[in-house]
Protein backbone atom coordinates (compact mmCIF):
# COMPACT_ATOMS: atom_id res chain seq x y z
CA UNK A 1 0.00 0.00 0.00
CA UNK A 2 1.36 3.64 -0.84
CA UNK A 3 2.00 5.99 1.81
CA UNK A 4 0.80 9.18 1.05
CA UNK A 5 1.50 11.32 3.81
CA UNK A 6 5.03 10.09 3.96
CA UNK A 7 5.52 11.26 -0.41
CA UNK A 8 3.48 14.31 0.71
CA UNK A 9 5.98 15.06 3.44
CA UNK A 10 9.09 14.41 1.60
CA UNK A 11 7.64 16.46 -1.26
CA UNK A 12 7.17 19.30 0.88
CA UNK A 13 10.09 18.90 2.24
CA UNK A 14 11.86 18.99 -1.37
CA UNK A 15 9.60 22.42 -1.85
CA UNK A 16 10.82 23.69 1.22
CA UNK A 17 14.32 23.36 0.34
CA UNK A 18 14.28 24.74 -3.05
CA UNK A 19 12.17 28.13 -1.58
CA UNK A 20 15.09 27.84 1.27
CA UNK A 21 18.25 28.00 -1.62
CA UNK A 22 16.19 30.31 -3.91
CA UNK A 23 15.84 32.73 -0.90
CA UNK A 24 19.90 32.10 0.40
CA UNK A 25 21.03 32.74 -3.38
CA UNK A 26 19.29 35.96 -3.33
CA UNK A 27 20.91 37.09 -0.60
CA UNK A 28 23.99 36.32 -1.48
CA UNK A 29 23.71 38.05 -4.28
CA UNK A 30 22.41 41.34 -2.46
CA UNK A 31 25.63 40.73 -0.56
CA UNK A 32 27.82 41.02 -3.10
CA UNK A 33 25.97 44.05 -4.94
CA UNK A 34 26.48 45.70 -1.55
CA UNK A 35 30.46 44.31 -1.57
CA UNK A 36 30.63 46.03 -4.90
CA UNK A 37 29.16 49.54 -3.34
CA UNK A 38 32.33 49.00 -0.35
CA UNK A 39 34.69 48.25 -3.13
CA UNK A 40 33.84 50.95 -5.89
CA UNK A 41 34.61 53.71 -3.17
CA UNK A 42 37.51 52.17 -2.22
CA UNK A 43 38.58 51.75 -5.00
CA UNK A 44 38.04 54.97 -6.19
CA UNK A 45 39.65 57.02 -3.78
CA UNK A 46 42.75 55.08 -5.04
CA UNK A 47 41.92 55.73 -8.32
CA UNK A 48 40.85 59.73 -7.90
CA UNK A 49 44.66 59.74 -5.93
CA UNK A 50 46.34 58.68 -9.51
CA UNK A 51 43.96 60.48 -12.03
CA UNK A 52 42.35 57.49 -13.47
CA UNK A 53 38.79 57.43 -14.32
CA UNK A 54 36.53 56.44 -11.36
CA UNK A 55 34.52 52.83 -10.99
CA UNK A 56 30.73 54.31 -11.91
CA UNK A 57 28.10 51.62 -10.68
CA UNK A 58 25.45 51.76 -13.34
CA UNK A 59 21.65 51.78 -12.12
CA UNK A 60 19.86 48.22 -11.88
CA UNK A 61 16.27 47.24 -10.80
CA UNK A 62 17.02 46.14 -7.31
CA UNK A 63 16.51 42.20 -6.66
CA UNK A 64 17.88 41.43 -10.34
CA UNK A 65 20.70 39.29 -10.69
CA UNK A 66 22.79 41.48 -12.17
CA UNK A 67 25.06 44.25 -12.06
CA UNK A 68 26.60 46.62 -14.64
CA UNK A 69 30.55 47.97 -13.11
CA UNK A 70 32.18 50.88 -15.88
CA UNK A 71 35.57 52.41 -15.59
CA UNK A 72 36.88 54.37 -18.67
CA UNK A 73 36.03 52.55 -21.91
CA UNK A 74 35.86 49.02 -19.58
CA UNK A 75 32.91 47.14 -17.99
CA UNK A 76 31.78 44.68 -15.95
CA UNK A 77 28.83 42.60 -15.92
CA UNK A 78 28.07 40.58 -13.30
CA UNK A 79 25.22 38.34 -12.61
CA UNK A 80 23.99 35.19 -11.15
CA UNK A 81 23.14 32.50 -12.76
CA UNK A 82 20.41 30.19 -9.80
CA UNK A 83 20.76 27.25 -11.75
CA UNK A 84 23.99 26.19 -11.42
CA UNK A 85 24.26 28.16 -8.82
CA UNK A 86 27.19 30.42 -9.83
CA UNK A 87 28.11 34.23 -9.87
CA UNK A 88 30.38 35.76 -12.85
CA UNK A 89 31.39 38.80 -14.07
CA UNK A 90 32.32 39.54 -17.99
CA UNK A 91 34.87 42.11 -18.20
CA UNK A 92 35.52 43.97 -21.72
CA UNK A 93 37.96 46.77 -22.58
CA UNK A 94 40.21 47.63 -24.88
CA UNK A 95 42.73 44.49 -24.43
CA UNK A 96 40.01 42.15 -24.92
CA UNK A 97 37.30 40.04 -22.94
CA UNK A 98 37.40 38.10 -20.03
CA UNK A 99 34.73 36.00 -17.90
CA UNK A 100 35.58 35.31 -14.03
CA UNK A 101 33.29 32.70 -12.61
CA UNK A 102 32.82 31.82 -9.34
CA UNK A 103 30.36 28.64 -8.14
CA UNK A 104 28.39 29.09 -5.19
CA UNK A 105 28.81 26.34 -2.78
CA UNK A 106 25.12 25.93 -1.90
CA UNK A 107 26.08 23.25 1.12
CA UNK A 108 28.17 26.28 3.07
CA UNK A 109 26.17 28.19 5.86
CA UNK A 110 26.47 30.67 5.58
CA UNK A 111 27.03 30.67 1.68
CA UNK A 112 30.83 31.13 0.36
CA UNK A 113 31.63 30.68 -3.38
CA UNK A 114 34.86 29.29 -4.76
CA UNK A 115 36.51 30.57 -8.61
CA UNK A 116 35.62 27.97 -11.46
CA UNK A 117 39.25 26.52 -12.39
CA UNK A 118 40.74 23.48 -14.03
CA UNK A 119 41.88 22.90 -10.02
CA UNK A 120 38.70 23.66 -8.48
CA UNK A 121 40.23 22.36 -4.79
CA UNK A 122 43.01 24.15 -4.94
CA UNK A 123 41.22 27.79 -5.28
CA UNK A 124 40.23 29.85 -1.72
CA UNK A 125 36.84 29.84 -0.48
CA UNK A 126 35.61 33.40 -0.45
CA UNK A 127 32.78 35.48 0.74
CA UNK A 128 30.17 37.70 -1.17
CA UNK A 129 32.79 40.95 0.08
CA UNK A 130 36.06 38.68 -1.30
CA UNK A 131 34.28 38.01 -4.43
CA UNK A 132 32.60 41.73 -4.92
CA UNK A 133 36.61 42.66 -4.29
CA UNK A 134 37.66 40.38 -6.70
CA UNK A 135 35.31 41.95 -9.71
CA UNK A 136 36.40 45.47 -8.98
CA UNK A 137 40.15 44.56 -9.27
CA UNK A 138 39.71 42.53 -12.57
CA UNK A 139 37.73 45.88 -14.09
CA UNK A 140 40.51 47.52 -13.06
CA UNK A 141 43.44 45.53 -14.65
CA UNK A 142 41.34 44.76 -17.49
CA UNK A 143 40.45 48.40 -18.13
CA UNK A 144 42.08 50.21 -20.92
């Protein structure tokens, strides 16, 4: 005989866990955007001190997935992608593209993300403010 309330449990337990990564993913995300607000006026009080162009965050509807970082003729576009779960960032200027992934390692609490390699091991674990860090400096390096 089939037990219902047991496949009605687990399925609402499979439910509850998808709402529960859904939600965490979002926030992490929202954590990084604010990461790239710290970073941008760091970084640009660096960049104002050597007469480089400044790190403009360009407007977004708040609670999309994405991001849009420009210095000079350079940007940076990050965003999330929820079903893999993964955050990147493609960066374009003058010398060329370049796409910095990291994977968000959904089984962390509280949520960390480590950089998509050919050695995924041997890369750090970082936070949403390590990550947001990370975007700013490759917009900067990659910037014309």
């Amino acid at each position: 005989m089939t037990d219902y309330a047991k496949a009605a449990s687990e399925l609402k337990a499979r439910l509850d866990a998808k709402v529960k990564r859904r939600l965490d993913l979002t926030a992490f995300f929202e954590d990084v955007r604010a990461g790239l607000t710290k970073e941008v006026a760091v970084a640009n009080v660096e960049l104002g001190k050597a007469g480089a162009p400044k790190v403009e965050i360009q407007p977004a509807s708040l609670g999309e997935p994405t991001i849009e970082l420009v210095c000079g003729q350079a940007s940076c576009n990050v965003s999330q992608d929820r079903s893999a779960p993964s955050v990147g960032a493609a960066i374009v200027g003058e010398s060329g593209e370049k796409t910095v992934t990291f994977l968000i390692l959904v089984d962390e609490s509280p949520l960390r993300a480590r950089r998509l390699s050919l050695a995924p091991d041997t890369e750090p674990k970082v936070d949403a403010n390590e990550l947001a860090a990370t975007f700013v400096e490759e917009l900067i390096t990659g910037a014309p």
